[in-house]
C-alpha atoms as a PDB file:
ATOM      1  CA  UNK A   1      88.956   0.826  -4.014  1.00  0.00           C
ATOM      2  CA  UNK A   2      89.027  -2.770  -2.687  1.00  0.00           C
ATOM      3  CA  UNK A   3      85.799  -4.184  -1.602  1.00  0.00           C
ATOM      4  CA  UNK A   4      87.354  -7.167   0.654  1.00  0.00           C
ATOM      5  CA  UNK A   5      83.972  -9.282   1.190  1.00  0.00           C
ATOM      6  CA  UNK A   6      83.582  -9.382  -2.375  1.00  0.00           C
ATOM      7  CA  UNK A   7      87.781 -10.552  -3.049  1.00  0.00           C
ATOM      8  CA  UNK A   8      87.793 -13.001  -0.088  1.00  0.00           C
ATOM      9  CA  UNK A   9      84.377 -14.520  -2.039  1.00  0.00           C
ATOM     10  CA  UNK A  10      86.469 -15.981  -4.120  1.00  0.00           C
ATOM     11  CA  UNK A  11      89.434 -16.900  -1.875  1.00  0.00           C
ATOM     12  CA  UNK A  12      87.400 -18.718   1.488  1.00  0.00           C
ATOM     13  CA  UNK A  13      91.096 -19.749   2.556  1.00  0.00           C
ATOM     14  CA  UNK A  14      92.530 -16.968   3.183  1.00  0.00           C
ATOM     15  CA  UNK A  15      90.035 -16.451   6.691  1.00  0.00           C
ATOM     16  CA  UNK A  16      92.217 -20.076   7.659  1.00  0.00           C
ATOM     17  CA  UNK A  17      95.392 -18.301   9.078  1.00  0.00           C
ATOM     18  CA  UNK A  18      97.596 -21.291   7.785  1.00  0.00           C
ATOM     19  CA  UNK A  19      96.384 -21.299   4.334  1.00  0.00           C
ATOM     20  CA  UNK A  20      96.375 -17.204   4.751  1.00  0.00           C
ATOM     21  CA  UNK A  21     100.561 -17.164   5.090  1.00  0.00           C
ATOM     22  CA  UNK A  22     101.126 -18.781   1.573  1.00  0.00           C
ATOM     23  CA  UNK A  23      98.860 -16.175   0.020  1.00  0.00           C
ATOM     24  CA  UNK A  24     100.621 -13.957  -2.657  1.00  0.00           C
ATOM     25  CA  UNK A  25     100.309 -10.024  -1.745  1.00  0.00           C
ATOM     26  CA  UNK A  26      98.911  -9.622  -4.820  1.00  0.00           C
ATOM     27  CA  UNK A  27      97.299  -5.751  -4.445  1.00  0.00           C
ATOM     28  CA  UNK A  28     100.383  -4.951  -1.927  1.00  0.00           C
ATOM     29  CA  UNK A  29      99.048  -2.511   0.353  1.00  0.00           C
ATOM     30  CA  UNK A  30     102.556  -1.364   1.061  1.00  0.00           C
ATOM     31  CA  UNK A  31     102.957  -0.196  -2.331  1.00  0.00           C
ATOM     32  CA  UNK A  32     105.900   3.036  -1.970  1.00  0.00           C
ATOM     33  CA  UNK A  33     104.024   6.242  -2.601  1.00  0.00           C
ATOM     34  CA  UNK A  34      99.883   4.922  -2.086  1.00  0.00           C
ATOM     35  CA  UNK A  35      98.564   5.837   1.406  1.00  0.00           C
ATOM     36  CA  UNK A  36      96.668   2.669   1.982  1.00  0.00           C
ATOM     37  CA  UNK A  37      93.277   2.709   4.819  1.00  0.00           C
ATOM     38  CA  UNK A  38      91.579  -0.437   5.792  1.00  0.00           C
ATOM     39  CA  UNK A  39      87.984   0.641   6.647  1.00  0.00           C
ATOM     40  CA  UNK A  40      86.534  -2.604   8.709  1.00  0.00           C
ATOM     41  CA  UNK A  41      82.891  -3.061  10.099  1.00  0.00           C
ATOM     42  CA  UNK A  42      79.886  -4.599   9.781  1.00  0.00           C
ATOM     43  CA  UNK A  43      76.243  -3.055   7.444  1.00  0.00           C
ATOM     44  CA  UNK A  44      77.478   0.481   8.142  1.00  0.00           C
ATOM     45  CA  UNK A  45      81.074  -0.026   6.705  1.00  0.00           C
ATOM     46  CA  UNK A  46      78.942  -2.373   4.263  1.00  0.00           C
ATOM     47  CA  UNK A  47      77.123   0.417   3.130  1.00  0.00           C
ATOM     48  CA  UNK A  48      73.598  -0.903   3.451  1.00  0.00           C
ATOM     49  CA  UNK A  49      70.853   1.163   2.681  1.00  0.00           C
ATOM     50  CA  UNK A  50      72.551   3.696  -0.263  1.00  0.00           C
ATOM     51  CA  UNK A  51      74.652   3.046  -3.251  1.00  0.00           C
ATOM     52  CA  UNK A  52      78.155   1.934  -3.007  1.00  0.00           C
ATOM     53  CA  UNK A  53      79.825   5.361  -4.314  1.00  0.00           C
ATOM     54  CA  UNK A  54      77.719   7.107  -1.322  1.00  0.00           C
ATOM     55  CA  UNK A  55      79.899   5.005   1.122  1.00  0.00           C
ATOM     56  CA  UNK A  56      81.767   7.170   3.392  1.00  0.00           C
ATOM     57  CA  UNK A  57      85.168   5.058   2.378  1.00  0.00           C
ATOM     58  CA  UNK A  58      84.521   6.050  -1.563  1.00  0.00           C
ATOM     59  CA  UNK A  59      84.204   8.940  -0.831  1.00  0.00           C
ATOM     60  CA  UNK A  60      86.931   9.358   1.886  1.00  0.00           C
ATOM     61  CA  UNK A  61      89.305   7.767  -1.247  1.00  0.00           C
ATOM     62  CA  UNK A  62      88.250  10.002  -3.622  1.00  0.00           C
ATOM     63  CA  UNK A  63      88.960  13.266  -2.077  1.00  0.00           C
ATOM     64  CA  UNK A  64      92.299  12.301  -0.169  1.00  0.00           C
ATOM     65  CA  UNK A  65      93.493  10.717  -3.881  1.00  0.00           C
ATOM     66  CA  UNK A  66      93.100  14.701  -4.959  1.00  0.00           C
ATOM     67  CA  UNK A  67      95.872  15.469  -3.297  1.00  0.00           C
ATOM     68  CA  UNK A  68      97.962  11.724  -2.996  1.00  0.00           C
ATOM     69  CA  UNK A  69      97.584   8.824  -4.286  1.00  0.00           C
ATOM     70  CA  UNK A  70      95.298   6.827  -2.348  1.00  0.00           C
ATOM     71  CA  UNK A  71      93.842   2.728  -1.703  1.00  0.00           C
ATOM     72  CA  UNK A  72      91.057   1.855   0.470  1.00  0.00           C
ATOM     73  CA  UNK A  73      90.448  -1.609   1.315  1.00  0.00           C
ATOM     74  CA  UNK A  74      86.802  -2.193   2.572  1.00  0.00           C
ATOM     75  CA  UNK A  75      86.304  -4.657   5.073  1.00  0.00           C
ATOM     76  CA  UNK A  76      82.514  -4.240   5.729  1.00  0.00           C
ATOM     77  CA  UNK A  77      79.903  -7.236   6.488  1.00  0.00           C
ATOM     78  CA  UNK A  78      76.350  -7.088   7.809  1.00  0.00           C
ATOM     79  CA  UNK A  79      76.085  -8.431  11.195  1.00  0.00           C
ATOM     80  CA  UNK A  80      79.743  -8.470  11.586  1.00  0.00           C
ATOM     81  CA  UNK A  81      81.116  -8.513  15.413  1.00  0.00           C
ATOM     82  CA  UNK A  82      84.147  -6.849  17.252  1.00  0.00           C
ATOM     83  CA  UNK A  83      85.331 -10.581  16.976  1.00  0.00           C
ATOM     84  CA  UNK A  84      85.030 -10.769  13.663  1.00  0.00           C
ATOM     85  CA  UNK A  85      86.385  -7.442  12.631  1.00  0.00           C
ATOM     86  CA  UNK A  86      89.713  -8.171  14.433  1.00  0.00           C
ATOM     87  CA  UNK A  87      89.733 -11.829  12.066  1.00  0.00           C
ATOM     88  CA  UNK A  88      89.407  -9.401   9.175  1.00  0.00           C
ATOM     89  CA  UNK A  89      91.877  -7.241  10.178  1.00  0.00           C
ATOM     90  CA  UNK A  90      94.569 -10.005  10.682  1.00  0.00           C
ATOM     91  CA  UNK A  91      93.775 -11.933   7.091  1.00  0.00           C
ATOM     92  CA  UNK A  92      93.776  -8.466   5.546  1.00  0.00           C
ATOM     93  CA  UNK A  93      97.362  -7.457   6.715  1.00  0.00           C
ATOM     94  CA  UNK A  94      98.283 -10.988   5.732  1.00  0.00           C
ATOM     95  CA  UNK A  95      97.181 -10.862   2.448  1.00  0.00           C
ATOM     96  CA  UNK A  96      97.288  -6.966   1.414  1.00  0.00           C
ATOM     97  CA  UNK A  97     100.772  -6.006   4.267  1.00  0.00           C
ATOM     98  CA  UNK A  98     100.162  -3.623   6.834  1.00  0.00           C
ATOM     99  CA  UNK A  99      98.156  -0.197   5.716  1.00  0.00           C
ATOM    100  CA  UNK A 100      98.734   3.482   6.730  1.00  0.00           C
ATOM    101  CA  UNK A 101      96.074   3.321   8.544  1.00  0.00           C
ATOM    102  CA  UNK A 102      93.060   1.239  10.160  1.00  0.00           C
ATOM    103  CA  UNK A 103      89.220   2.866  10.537  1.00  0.00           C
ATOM    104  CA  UNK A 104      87.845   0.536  12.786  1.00  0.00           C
ATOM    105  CA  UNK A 105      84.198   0.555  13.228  1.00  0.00           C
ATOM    106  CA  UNK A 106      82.468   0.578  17.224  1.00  0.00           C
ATOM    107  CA  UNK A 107      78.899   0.202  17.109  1.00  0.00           C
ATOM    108  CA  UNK A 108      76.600  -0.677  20.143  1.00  0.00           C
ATOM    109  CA  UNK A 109      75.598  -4.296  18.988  1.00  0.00           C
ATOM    110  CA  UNK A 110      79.133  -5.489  18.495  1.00  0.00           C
ATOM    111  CA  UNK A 111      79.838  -7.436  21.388  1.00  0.00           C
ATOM    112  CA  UNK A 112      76.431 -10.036  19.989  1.00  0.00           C
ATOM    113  CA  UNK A 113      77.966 -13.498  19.415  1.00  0.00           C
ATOM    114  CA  UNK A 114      77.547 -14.864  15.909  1.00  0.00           C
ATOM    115  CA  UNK A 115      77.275 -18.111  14.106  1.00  0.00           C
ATOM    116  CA  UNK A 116      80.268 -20.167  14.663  1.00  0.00           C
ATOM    117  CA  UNK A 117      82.694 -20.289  11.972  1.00  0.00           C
ATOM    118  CA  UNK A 118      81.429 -17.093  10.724  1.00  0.00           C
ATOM    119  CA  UNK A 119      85.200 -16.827   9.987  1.00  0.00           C
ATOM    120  CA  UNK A 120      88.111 -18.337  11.700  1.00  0.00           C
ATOM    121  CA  UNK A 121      87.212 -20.365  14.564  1.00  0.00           C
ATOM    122  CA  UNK A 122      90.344 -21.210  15.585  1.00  0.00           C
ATOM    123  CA  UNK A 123      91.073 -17.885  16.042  1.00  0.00           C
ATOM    124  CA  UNK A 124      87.476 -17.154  17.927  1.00  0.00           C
ATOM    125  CA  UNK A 125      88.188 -20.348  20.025  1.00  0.00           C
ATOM    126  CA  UNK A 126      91.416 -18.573  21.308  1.00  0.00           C
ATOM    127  CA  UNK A 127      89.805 -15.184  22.088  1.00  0.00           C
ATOM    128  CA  UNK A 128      86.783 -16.665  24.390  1.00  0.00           C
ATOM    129  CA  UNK A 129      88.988 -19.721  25.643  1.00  0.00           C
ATOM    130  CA  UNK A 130      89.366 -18.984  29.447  1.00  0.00           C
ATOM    131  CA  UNK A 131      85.615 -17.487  29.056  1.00  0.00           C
ATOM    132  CA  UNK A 132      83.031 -18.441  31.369  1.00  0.00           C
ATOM    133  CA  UNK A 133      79.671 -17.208  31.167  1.00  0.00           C
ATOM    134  CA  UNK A 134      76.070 -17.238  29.224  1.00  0.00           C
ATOM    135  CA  UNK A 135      76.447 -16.396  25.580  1.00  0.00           C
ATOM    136  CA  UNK A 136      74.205 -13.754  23.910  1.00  0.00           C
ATOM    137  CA  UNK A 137      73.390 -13.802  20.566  1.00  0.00           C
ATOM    138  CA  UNK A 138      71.459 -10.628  18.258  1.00  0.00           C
ATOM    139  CA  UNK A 139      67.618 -11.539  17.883  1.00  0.00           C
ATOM    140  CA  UNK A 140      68.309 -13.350  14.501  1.00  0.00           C
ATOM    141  CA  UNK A 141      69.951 -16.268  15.517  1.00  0.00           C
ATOM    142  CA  UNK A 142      67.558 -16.609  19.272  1.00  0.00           C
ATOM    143  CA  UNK A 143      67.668 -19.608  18.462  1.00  0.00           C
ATOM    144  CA  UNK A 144      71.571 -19.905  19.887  1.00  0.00           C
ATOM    145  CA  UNK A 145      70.641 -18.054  23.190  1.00  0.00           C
ATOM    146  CA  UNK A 146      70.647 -20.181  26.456  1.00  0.00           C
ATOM    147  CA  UNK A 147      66.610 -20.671  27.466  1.00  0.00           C
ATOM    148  CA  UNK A 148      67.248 -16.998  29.626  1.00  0.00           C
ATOM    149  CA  UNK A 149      67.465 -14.971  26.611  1.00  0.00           C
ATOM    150  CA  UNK A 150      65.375 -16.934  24.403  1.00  0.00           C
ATOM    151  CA  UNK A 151      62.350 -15.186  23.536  1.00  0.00           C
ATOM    152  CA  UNK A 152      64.073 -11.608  24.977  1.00  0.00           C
ATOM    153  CA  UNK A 153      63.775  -8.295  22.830  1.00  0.00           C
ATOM    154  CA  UNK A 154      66.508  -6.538  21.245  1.00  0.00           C
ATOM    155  CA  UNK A 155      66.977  -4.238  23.315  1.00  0.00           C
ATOM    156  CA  UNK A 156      67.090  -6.958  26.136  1.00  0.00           C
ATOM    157  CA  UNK A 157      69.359  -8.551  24.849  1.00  0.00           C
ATOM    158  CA  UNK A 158      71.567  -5.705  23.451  1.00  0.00           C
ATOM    159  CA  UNK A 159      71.624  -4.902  27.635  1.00  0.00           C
ATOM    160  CA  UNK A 160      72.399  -8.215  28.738  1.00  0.00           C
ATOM    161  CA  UNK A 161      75.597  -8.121  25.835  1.00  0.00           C
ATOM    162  CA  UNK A 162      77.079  -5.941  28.134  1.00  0.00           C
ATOM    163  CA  UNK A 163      76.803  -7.695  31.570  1.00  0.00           C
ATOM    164  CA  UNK A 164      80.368  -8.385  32.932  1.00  0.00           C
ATOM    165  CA  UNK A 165      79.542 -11.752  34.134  1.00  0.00           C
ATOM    166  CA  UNK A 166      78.974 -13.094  30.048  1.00  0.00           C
ATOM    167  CA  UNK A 167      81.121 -14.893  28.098  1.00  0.00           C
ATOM    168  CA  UNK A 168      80.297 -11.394  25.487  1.00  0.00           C
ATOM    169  CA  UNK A 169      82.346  -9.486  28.158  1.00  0.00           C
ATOM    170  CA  UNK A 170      84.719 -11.389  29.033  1.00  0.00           C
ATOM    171  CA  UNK A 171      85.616 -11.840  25.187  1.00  0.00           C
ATOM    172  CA  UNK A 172      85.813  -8.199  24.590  1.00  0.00           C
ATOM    173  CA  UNK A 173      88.296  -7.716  27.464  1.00  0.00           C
ATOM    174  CA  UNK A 174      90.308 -10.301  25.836  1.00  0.00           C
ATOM    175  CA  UNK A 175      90.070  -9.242  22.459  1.00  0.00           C
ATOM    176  CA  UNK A 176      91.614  -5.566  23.627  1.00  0.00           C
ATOM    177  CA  UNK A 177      94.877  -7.326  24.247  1.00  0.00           C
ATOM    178  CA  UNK A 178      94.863  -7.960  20.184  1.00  0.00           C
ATOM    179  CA  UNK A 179      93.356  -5.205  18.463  1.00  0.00           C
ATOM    180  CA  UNK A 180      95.908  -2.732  16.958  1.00  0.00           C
ATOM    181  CA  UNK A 181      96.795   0.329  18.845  1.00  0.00           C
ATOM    182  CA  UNK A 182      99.156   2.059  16.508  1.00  0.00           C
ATOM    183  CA  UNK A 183      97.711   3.886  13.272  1.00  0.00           C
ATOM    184  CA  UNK A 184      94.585   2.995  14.340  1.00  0.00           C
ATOM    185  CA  UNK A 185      90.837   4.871  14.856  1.00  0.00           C
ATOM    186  CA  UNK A 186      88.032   3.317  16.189  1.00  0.00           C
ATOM    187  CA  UNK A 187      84.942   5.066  14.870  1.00  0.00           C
ATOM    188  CA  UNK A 188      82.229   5.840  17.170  1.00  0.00           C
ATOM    189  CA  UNK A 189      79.476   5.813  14.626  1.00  0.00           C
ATOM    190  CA  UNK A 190      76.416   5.724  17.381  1.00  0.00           C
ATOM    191  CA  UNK A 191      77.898   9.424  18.397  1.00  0.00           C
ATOM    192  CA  UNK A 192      76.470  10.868  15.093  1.00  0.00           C
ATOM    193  CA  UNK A 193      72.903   9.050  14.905  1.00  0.00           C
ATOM    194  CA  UNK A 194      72.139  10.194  18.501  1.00  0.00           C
ATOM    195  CA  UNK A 195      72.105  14.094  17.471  1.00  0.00           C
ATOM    196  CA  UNK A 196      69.016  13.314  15.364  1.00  0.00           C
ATOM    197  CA  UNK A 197      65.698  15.033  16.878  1.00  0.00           C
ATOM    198  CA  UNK A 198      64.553  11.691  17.256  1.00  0.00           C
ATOM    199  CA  UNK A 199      67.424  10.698  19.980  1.00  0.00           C
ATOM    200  CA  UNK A 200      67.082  11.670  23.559  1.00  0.00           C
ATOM    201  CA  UNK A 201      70.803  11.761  23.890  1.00  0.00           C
ATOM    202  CA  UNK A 202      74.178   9.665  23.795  1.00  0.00           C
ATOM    203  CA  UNK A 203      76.295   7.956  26.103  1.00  0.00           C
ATOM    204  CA  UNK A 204      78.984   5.933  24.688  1.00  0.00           C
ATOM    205  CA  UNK A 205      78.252   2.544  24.490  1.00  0.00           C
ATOM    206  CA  UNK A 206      80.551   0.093  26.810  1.00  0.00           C
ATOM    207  CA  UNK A 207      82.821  -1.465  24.011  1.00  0.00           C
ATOM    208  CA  UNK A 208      83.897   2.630  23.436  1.00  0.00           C
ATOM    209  CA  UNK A 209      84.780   2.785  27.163  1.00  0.00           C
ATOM    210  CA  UNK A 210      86.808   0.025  27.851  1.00  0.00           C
ATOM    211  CA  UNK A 211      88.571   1.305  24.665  1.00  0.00           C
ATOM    212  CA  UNK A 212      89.493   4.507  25.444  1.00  0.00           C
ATOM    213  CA  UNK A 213      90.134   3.286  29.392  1.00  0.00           C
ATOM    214  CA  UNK A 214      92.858   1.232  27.538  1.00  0.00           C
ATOM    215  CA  UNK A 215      94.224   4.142  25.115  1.00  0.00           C
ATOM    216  CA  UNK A 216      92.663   3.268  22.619  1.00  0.00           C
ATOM    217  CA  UNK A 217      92.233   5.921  19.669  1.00  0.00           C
ATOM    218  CA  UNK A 218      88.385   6.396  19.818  1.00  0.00           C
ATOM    219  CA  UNK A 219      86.585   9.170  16.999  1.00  0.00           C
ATOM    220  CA  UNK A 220      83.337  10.430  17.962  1.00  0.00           C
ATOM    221  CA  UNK A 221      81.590  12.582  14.922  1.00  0.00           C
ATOM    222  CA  UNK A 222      79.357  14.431  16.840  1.00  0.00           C
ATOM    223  CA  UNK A 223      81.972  17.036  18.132  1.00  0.00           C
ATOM    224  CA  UNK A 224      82.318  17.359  13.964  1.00  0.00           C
ATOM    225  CA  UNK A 225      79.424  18.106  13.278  1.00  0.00           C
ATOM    226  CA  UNK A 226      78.435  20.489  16.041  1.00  0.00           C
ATOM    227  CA  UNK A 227      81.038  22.747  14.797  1.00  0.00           C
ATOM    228  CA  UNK A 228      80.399  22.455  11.396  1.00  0.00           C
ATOM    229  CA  UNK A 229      76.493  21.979  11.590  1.00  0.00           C
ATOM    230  CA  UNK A 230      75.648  25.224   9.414  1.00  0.00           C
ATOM    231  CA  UNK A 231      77.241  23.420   6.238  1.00  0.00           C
ATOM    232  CA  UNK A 232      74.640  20.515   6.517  1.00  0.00           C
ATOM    233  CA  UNK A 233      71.522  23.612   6.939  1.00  0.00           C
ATOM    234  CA  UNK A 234      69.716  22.571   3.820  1.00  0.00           C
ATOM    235  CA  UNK A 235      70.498  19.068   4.093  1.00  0.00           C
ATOM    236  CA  UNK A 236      68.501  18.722   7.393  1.00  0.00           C
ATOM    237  CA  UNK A 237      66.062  21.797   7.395  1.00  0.00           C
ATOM    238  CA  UNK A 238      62.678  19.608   6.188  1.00  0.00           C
ATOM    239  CA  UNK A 239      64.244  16.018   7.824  1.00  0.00           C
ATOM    240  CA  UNK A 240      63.688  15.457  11.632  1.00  0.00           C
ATOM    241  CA  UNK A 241      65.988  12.399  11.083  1.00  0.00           C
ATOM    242  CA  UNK A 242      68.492  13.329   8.700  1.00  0.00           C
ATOM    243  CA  UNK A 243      70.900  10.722   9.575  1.00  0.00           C
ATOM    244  CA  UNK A 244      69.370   7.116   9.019  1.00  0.00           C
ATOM    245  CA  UNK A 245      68.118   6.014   5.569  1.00  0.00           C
ATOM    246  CA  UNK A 246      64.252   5.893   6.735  1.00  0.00           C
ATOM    247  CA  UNK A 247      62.226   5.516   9.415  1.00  0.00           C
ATOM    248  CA  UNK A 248      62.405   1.674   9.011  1.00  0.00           C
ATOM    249  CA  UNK A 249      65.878   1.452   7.737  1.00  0.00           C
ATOM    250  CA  UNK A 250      67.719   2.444  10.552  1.00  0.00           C
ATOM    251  CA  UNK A 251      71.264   2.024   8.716  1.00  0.00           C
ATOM    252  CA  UNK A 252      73.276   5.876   8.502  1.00  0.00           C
ATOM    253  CA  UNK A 253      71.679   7.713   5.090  1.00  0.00           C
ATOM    254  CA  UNK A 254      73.589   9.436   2.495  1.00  0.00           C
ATOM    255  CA  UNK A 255      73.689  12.579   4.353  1.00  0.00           C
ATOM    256  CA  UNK A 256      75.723  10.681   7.540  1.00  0.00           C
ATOM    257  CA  UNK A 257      78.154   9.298   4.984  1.00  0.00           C
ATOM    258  CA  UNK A 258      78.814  12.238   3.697  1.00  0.00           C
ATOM    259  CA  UNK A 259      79.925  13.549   7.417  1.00  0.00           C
ATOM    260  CA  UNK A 260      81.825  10.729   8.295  1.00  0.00           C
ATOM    261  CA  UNK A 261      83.671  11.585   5.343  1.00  0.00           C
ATOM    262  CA  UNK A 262      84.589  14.668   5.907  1.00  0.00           C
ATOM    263  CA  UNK A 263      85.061  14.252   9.763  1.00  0.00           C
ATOM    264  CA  UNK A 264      87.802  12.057   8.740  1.00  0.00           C
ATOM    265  CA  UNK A 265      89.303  13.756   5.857  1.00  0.00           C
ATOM    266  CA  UNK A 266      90.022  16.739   8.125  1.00  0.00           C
ATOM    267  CA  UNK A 267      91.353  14.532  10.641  1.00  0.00           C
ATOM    268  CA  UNK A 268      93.418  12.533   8.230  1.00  0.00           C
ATOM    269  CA  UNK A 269      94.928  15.604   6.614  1.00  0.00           C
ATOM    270  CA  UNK A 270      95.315  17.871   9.881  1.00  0.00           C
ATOM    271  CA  UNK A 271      96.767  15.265  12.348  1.00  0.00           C
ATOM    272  CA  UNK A 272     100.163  14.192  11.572  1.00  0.00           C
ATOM    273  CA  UNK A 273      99.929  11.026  13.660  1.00  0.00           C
ATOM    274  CA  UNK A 274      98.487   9.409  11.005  1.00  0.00           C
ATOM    275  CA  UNK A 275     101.133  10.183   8.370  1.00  0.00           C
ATOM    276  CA  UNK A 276      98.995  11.375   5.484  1.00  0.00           C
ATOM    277  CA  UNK A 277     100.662  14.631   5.018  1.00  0.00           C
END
C-alpha cells in the first residue's frame, strides 16, 4: 500500500510536470508479476471519517494479494476535483509507470473549482483555456465566487456547478478528451449512499453522464448491493443510515467501504478486461 498524498509530501515537484520527468521510478508500478491499482479521489478515496485499514483500497489490496501479488497506490485528497484527480493521475504514471488498472472516483461535487495551484496550474490553465463562463467554487472558499454565487447555499451552488454556460462545464467537457479510457473505472460512489432510508432516490449526477455518453467505463454499486443485500442483514437491521459515518459526518462509514470492496473485488476477479486473472 502506497498512500500518494503522504509520498508526494515530501516530493512538492513532482505535481510540476517538468521536474516530474527526471523523477526516478523508484516503487515501479510496472514491477513483472504485481497487479498494480491506482485508487484516485478526493475525502472518500481519503478515507475520512474511519481508520485507514477500513479504506475500501486496503482492503480491496488485501484480499486480491490472497490470491496475486498485489500494489495499491492511493491517490485520495479532501476536497479534491475531477481537475485535480486527472493532475494526480498524470504525476502518478510519471513517477510510479502505468498501473493495471485506474479506480477513478465520480462524486457529485467534483466539477467545484478549487484554489489555484492546488496542484499544477499549468496543467489547469490548459484544461479551462478556451473557457468562458462564471466560475463556481464549493461553499469553503465563497469567497472566490463572482458576487452571483456569493452568499449561495451548497446546494445552490452544487446546481449552478452544473450549468452548461460555466466555465465548471465547459472544463469538464474538456477534461474528457484527457482522462484515460483504457483499464480504467470510474466509481459512482453517490449510487450507494442514495439506497439509504434516508435518500429519496438517485439519478446520476451530470459528470457520470457525460462519461458514459463518451464510453466511458462508469461502476455504479448499487446494482451490487441489491443483489447481494441479504449478506449486509445484520449490518443494517438497527441503522436507518447504514452507509455514512453519522448523521453529521456525511463521508461513506465502515460498512460502505466494506461494499465498495467487495463490489470491486468481484468485478476485478470476474471481468477479464481488466487483466487480473
Amino acid at each position: 500500500m502506497v498512500d500518494f498524498k503522504n509520498y508526494l509530501f515530501s516530493r512538492q515537484y513532482a505535481f510540476d510536470l517538468d521536474q516530474a520527468g527526471k523523477t526516478e521510478n523508484i516503487l515501479g508500478a510496472t514491477d513483472k508479476g504485481v497487479y498494480t491499482i491506482f485508487v484516485i479521489g478526493d475525502s472518500i478515496v481519503f478515507g475520512q471519517g474511519i481508520q485507514t485499514e477500513q479504506r475500501f483500497s486496503n482492503i480491496l489490496e488485501k484480499r486480491l494479494g490472497a490470491i496475486k501479488k498485489t500494489r495499491v497506490i492511493v491517490l485520495g485528497n479532501s476536497g479534491d476535483n475531477i481537475w485535480d484527480n486527472y493532475i494526480k493521475y498524470i504525476v502518478a504514471v510519471d513517477e510510479f509507470g502505468p498501473p493495471d488498472l485506474t479506480l477513478f472516483s465520480i462524486v457529485d461535487n467534483d466539477l467545484f473549482f478549487n484554489e489555484p495551484g492546488r496542484y499544477s496550474q499549468k496543467i489547469f490553465t490548459k484544461i479551462v483555456a478556451n473557457c468562458q463562463g462564471k466560475e463556481v467554487y464549493d461553499i469553503a472558499l465563497d469567497q472566490l465566487n463572482p458576487p452571483s454565487e456569493k452568499g449561495q447555499s451548497y446546494g445552490q451552488l452544487l446546481y449552478d456547478s452544473y450549468a452548461e454556460d460555466t466555465k465548471n462545464f465547459c472544463a469538464l467537457k474538456n477534461v474528457l478528451n484527457y482522462l484515460p479510457k483504457e483499464k480504467t473505472l470510474y466509481l459512482s460512489f453517490d449510487s450507494l449512499g442514495w439506497l439509504s432510508s434516508q435518500s429519496s432516490g438517485w439519478l446520476p449526477c451530470p459528470i457520470q453522464v457525460n462519461l458514459s455518453k463518451n464510453g466511458f467505463a462508469v461502476f455504479a454499486f448499487d446494482d451490487y448491493y441489491k443483489k447481494h443485500k441479504g449478506d449486509y442483514f445484520f449490518d443494517t437491521l438497527f441503522d436507518n443510515d447504514p452507509f455514512f459515518v453519522s448523521k453529521r459526518e456525511r463521508h461513506p462509514s465502515v460498512l460502505a467501504n466494506k461494499i465498495f470492496a467487495d463490489s470491486l473485488f468481484a468485478e476485478i476477479t470476474t471481468n477479464s478486461k481488466w487483466g487480473f486473472r
